[in-house]
N, C-alpha and C. Protein backbone atom coordinates (compact mmCIF):
# COMPACT_ATOMS: atom_id res chain seq x y z
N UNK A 1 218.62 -17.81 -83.78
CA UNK A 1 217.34 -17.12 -83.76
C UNK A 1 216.69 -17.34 -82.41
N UNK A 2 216.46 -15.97 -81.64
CA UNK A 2 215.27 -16.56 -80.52
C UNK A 2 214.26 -15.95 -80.82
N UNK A 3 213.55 -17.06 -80.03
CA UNK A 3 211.95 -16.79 -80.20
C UNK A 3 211.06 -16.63 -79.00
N UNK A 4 210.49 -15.87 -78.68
CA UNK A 4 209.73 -15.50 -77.33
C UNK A 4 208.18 -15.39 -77.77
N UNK A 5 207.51 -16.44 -77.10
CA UNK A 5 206.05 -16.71 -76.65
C UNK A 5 206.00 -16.25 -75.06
N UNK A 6 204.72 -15.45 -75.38
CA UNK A 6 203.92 -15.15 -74.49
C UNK A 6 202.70 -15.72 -74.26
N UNK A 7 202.51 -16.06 -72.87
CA UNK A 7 201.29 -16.86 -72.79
C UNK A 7 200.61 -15.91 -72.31
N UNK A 8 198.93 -16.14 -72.45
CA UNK A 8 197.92 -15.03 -71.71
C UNK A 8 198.34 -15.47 -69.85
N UNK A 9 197.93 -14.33 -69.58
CA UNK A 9 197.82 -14.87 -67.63
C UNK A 9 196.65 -15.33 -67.28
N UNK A 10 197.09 -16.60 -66.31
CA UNK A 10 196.48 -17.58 -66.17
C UNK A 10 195.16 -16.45 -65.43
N UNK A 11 193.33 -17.15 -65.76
CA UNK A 11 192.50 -16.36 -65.25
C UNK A 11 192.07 -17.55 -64.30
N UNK A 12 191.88 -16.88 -63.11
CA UNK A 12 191.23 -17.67 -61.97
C UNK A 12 189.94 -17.67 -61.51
N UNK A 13 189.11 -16.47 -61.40
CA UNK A 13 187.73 -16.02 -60.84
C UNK A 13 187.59 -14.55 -61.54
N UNK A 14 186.63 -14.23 -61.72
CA UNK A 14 186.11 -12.29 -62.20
C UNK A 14 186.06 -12.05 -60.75
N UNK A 15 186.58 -10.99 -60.58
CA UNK A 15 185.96 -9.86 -59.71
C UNK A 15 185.41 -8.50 -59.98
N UNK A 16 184.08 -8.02 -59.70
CA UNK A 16 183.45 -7.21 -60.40
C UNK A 16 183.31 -6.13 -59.19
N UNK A 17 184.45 -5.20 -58.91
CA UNK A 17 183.89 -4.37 -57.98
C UNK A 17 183.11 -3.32 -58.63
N UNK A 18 182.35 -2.21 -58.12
CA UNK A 18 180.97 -1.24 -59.16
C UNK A 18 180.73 -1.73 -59.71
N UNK A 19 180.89 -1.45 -61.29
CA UNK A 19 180.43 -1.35 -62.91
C UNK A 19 181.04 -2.53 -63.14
N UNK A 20 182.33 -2.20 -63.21
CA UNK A 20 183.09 -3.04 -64.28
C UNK A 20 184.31 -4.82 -63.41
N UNK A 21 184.33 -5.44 -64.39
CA UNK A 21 184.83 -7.03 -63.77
C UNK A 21 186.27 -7.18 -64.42
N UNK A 22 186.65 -7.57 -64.05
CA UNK A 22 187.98 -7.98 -64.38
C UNK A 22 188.63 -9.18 -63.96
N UNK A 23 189.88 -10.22 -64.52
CA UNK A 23 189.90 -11.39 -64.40
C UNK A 23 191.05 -11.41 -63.34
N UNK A 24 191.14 -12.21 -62.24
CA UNK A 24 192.17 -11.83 -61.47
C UNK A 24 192.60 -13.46 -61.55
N UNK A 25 194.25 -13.49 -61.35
CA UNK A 25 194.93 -14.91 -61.08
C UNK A 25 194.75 -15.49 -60.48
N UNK A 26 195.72 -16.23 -59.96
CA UNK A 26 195.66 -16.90 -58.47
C UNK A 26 196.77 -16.34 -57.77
N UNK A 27 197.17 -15.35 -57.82
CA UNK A 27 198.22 -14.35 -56.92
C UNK A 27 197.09 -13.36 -56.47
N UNK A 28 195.84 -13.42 -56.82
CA UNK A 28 195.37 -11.78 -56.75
C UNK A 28 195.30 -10.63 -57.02
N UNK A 29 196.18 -11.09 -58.53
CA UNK A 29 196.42 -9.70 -59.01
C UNK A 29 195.21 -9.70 -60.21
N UNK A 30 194.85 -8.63 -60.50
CA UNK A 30 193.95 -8.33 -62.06
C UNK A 30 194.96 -8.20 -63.10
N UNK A 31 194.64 -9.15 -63.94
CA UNK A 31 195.78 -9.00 -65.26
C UNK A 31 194.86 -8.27 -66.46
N UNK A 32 193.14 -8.48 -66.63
CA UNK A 32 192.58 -7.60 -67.92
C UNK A 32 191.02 -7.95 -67.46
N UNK A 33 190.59 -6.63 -68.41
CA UNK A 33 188.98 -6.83 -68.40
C UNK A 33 188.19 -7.86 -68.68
N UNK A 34 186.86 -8.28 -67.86
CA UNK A 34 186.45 -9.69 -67.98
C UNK A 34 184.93 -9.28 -68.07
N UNK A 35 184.42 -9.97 -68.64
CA UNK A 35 182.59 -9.95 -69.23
C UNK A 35 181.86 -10.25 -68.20
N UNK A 36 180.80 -9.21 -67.63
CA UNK A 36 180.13 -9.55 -66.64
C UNK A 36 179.49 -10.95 -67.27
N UNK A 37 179.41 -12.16 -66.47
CA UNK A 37 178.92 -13.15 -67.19
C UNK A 37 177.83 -13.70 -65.98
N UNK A 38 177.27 -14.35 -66.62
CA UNK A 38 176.39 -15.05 -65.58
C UNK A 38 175.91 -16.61 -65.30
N UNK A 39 175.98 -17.37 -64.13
CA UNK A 39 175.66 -18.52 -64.31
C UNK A 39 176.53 -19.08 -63.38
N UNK A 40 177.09 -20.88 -63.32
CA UNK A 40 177.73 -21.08 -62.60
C UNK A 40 179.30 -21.54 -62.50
N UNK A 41 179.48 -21.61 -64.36
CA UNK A 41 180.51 -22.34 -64.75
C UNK A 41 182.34 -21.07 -64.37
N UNK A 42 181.74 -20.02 -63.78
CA UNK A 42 183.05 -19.53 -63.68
C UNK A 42 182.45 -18.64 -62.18
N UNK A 43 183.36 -19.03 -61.50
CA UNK A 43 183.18 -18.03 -60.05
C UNK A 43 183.51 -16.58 -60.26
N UNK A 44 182.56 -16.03 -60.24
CA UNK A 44 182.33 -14.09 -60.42
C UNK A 44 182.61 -13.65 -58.79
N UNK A 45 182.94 -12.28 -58.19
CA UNK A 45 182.89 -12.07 -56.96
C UNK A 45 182.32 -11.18 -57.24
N UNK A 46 181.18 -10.46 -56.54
CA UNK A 46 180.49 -9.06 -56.72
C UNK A 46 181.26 -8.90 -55.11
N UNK A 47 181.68 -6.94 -55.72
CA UNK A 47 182.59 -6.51 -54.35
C UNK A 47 182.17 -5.29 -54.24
N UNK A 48 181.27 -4.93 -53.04
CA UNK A 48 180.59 -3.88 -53.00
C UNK A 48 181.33 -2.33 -52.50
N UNK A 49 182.80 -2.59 -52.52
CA UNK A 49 183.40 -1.50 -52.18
C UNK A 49 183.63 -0.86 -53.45
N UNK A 50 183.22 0.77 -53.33
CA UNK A 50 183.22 1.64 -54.67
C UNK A 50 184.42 2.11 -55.22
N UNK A 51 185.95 1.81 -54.29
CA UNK A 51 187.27 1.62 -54.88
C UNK A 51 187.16 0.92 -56.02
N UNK A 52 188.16 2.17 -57.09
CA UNK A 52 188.37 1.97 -58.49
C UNK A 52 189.37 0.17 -58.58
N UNK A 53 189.63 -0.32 -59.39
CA UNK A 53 190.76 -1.06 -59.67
C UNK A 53 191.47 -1.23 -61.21
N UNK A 54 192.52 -1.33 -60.78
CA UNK A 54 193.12 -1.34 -62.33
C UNK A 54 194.28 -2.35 -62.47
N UNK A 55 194.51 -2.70 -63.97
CA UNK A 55 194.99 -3.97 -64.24
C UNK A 55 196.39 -3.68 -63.56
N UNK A 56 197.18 -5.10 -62.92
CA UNK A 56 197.95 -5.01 -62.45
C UNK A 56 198.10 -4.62 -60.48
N UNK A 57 197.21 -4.22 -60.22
CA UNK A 57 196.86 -4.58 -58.79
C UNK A 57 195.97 -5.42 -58.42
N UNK A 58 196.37 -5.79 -56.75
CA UNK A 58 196.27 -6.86 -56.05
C UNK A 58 194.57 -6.48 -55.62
N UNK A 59 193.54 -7.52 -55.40
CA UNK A 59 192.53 -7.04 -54.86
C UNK A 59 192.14 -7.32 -53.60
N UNK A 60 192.93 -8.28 -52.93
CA UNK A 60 193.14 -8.20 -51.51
C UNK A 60 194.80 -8.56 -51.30
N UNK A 61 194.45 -8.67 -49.73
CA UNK A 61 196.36 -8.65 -49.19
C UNK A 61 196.08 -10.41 -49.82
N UNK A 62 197.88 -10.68 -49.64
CA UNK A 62 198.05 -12.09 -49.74
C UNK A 62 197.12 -12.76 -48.80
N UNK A 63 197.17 -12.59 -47.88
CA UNK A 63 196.55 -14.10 -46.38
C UNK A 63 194.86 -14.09 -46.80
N UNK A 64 194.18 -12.94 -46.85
CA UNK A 64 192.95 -12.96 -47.29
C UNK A 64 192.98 -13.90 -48.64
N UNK A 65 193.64 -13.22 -49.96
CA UNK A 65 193.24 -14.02 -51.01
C UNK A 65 193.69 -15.42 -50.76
N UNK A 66 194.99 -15.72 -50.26
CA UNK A 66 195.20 -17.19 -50.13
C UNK A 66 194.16 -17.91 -49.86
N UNK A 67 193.16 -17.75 -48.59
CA UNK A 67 192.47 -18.41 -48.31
C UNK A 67 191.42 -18.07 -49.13
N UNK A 68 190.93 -17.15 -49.59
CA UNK A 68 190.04 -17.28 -50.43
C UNK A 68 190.09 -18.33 -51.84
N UNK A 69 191.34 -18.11 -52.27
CA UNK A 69 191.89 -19.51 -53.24
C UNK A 69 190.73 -21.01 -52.53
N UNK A 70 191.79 -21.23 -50.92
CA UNK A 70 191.22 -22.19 -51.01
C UNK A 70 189.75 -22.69 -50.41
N UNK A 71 188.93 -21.49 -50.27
CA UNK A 71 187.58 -21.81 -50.55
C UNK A 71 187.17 -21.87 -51.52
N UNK A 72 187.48 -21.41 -52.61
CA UNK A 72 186.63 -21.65 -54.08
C UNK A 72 187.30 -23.05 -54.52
N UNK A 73 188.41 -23.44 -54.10
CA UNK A 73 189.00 -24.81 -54.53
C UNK A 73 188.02 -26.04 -53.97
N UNK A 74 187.82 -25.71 -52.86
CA UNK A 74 187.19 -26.37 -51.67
C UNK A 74 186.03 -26.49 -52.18
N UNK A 75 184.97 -25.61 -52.53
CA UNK A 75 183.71 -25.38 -52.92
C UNK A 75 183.58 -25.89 -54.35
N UNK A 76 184.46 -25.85 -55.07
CA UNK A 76 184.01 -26.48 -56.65
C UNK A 76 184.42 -27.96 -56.22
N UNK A 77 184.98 -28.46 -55.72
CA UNK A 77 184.73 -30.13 -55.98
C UNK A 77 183.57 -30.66 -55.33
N UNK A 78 182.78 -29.67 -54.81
CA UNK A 78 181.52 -30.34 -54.40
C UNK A 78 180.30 -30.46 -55.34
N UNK A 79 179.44 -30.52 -55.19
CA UNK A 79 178.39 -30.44 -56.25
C UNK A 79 177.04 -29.68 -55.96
N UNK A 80 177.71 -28.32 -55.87
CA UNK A 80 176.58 -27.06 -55.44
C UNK A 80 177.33 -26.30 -56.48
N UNK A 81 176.16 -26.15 -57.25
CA UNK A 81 176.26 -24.83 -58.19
C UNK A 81 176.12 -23.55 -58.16
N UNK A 82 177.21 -22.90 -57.69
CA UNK A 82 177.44 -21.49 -57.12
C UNK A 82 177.09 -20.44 -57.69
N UNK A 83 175.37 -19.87 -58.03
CA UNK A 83 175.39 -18.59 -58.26
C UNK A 83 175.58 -17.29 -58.44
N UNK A 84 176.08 -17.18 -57.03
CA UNK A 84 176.38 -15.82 -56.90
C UNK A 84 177.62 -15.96 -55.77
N UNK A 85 178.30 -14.57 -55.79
CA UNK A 85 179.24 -15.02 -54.51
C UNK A 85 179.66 -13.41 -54.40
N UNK A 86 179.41 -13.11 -53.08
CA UNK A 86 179.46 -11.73 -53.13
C UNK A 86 180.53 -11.44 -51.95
N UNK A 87 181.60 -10.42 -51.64
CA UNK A 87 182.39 -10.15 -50.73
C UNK A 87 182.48 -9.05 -50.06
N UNK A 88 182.12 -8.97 -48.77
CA UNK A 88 182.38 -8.08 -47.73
C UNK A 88 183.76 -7.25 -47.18
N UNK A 89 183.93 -6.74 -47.17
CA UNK A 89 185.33 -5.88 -46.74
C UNK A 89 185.14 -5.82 -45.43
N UNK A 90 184.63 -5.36 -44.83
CA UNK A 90 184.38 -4.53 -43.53
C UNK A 90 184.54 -5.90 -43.05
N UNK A 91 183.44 -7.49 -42.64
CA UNK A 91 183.41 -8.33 -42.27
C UNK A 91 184.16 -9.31 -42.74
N UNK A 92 185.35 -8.93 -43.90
CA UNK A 92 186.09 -10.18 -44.22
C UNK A 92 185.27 -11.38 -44.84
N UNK A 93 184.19 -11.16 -45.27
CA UNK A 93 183.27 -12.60 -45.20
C UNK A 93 182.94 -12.51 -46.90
N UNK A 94 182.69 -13.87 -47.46
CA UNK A 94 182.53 -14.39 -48.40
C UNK A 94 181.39 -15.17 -48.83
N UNK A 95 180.23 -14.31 -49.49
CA UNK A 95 178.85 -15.45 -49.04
C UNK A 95 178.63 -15.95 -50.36
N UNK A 96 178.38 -17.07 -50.47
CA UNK A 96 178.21 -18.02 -51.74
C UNK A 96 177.01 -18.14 -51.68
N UNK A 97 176.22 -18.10 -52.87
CA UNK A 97 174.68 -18.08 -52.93
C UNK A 97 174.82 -19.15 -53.99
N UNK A 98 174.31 -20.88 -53.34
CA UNK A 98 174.28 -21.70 -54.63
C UNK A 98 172.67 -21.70 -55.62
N UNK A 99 172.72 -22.65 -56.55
CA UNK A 99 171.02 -22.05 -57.68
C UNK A 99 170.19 -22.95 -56.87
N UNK A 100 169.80 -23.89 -56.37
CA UNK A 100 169.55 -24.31 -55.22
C UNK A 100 168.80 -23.35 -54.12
N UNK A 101 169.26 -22.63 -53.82
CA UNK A 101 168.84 -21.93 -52.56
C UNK A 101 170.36 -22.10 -51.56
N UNK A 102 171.34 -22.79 -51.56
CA UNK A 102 172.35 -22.44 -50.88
C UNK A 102 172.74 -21.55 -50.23
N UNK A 103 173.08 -21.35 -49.03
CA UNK A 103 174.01 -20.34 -48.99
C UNK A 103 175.43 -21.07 -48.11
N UNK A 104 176.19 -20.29 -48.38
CA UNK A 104 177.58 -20.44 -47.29
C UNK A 104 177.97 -18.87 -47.38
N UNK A 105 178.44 -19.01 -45.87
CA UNK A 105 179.45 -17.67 -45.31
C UNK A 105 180.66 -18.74 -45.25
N UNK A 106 182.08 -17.66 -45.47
CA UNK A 106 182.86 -18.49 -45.24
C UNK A 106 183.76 -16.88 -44.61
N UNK A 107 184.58 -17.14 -43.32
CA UNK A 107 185.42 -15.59 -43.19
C UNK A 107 186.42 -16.04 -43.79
N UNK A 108 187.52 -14.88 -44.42
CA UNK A 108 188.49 -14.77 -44.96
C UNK A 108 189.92 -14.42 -44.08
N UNK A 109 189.39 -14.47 -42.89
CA UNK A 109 190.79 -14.81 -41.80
C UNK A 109 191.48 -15.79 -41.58
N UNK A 110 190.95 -16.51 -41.81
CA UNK A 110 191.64 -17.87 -41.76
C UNK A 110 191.41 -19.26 -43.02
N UNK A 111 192.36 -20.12 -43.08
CA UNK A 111 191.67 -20.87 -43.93
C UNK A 111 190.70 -21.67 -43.73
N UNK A 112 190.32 -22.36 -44.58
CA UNK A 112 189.04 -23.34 -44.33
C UNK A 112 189.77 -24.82 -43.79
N UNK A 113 189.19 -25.62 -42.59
CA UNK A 113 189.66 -26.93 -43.09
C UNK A 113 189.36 -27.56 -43.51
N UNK A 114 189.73 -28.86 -44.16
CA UNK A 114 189.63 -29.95 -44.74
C UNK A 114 188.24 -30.73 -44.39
N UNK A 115 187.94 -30.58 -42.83
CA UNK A 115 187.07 -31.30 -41.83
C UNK A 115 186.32 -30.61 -42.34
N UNK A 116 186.14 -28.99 -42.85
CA UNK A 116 185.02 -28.36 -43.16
C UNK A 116 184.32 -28.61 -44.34
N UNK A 117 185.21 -28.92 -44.93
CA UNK A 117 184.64 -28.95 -46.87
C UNK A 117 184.10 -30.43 -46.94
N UNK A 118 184.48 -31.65 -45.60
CA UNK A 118 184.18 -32.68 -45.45
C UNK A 118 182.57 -33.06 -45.02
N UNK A 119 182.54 -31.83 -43.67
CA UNK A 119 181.16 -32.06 -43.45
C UNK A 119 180.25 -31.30 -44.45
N UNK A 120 180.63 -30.36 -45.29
CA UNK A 120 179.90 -29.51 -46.32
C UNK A 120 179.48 -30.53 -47.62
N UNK A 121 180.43 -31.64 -47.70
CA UNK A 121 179.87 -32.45 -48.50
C UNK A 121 178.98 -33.45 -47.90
N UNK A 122 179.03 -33.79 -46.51
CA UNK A 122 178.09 -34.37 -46.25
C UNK A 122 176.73 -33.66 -46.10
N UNK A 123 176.94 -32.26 -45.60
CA UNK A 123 175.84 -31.83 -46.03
C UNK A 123 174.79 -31.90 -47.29
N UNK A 124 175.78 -32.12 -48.58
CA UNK A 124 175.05 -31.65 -49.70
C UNK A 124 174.72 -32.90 -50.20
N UNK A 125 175.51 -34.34 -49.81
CA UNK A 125 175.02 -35.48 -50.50
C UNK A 125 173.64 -35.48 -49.23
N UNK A 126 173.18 -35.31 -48.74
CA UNK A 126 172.36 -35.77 -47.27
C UNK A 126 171.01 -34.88 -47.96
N UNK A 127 171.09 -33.77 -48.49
CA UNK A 127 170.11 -33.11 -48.43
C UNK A 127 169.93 -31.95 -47.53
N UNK A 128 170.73 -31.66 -46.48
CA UNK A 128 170.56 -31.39 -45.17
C UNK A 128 170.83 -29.18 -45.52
N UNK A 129 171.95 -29.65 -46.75
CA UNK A 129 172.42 -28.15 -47.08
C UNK A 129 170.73 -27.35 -47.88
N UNK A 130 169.95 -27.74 -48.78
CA UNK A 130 169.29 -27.22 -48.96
C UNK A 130 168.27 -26.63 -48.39
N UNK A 131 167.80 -28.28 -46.92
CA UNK A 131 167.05 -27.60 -46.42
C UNK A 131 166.87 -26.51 -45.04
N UNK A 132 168.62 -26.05 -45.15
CA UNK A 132 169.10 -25.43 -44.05
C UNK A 132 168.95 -23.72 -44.84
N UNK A 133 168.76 -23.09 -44.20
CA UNK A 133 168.45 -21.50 -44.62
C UNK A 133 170.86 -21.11 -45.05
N UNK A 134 171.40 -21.25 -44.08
CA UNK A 134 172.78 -21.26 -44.38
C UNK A 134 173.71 -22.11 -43.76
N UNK A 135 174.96 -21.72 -44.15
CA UNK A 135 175.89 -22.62 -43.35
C UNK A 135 176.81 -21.13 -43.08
N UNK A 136 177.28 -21.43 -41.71
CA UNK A 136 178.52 -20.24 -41.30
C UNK A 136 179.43 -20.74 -40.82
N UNK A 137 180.40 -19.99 -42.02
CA UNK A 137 182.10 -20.65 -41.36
C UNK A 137 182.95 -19.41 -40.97
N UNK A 138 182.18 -18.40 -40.78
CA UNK A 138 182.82 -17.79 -40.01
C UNK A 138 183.94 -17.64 -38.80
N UNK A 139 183.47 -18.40 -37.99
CA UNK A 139 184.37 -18.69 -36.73
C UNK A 139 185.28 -19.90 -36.95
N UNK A 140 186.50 -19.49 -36.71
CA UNK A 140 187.51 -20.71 -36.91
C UNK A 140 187.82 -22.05 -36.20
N UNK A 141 187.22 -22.87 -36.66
CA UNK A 141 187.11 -24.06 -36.05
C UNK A 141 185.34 -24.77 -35.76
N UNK A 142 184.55 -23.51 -36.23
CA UNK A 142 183.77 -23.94 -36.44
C UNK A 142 182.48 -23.91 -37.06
N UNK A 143 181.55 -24.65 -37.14
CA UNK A 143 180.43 -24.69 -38.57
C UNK A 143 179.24 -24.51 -37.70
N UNK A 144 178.17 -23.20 -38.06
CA UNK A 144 176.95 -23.11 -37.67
C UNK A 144 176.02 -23.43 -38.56
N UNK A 145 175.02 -23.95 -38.67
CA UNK A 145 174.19 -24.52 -39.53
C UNK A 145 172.05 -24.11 -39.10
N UNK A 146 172.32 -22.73 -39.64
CA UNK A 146 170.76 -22.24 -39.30
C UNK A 146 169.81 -23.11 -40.11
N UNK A 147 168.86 -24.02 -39.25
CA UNK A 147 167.46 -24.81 -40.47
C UNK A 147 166.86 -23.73 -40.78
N UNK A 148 165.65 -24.06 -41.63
CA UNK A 148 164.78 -23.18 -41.67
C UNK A 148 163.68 -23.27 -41.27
């Protein structure tokens, strides 16, 4: 006798481009429809490009999502509660709005380093991230930090 289990596909983050959200992996692909939800316990992406998507495609190329992987990896072991997180096409850029008042840009050209998510935690145990208007990681290799 064989027996075949199917497991659900693994869900990683919603991405909600227009109307509707959907749950994408950690390959980047959308495997099914996902509940606009709100709050901080699951990273949502609001994606302002009006391209349709449907289950089974990729929502960016590999090198973009890779690194996008590892900013949200990067960003949840810290202790900023990520509101909102919205994504740019045109600028590649990824802005995290924590409940706090947070913000981070992060670009999606390159990955993040280690040194970055290092001083980002020193930012946030210090105090220094709240009372800064943002942080930009845009440029590779390095961290701008506007006060307010």
């Amino acid at each position: 006798v064989l027996k075949l289990t199917a497991d659900s596909p693994e869900k990683f983050i919603i991405w909600c481009p227009s109307i509707n959200c959907y749950w994408v992996n950690r390959a980047g692909i959308i495997v099914e429809a996902a509940p606009d939800t709100e709050g901080s316990a699951i990273f949502k992406i609001r994606d302002v490009r009006e391209t349709g998507l449907l289950v089974g495609q990729k929502v960016l190329n590999e090198i973009l999502f890779g690194n996008l992987v590892k900013i949200v990896d990067g960003v949840s072991k810290l202790s900023i509660g990520i509101a909102a997180i919205s994504f740019n096409e045109k600028l590649q850029e990824l802005t995290m709005r924590g409940a706090r008042g947070e913000t981070l840009i992060f670009g999606l050209r390159f990955a993040p380093s280690e040194k970055a998510f290092a001083y980002l935690k020193e930012l946030t145990s210090s105090g220094k991230l709240r009372s800064s208007e943002y942080v930009d990681l845009t440029v590779e290799n390095r961290i701008y930090l506007k006060p307010r």
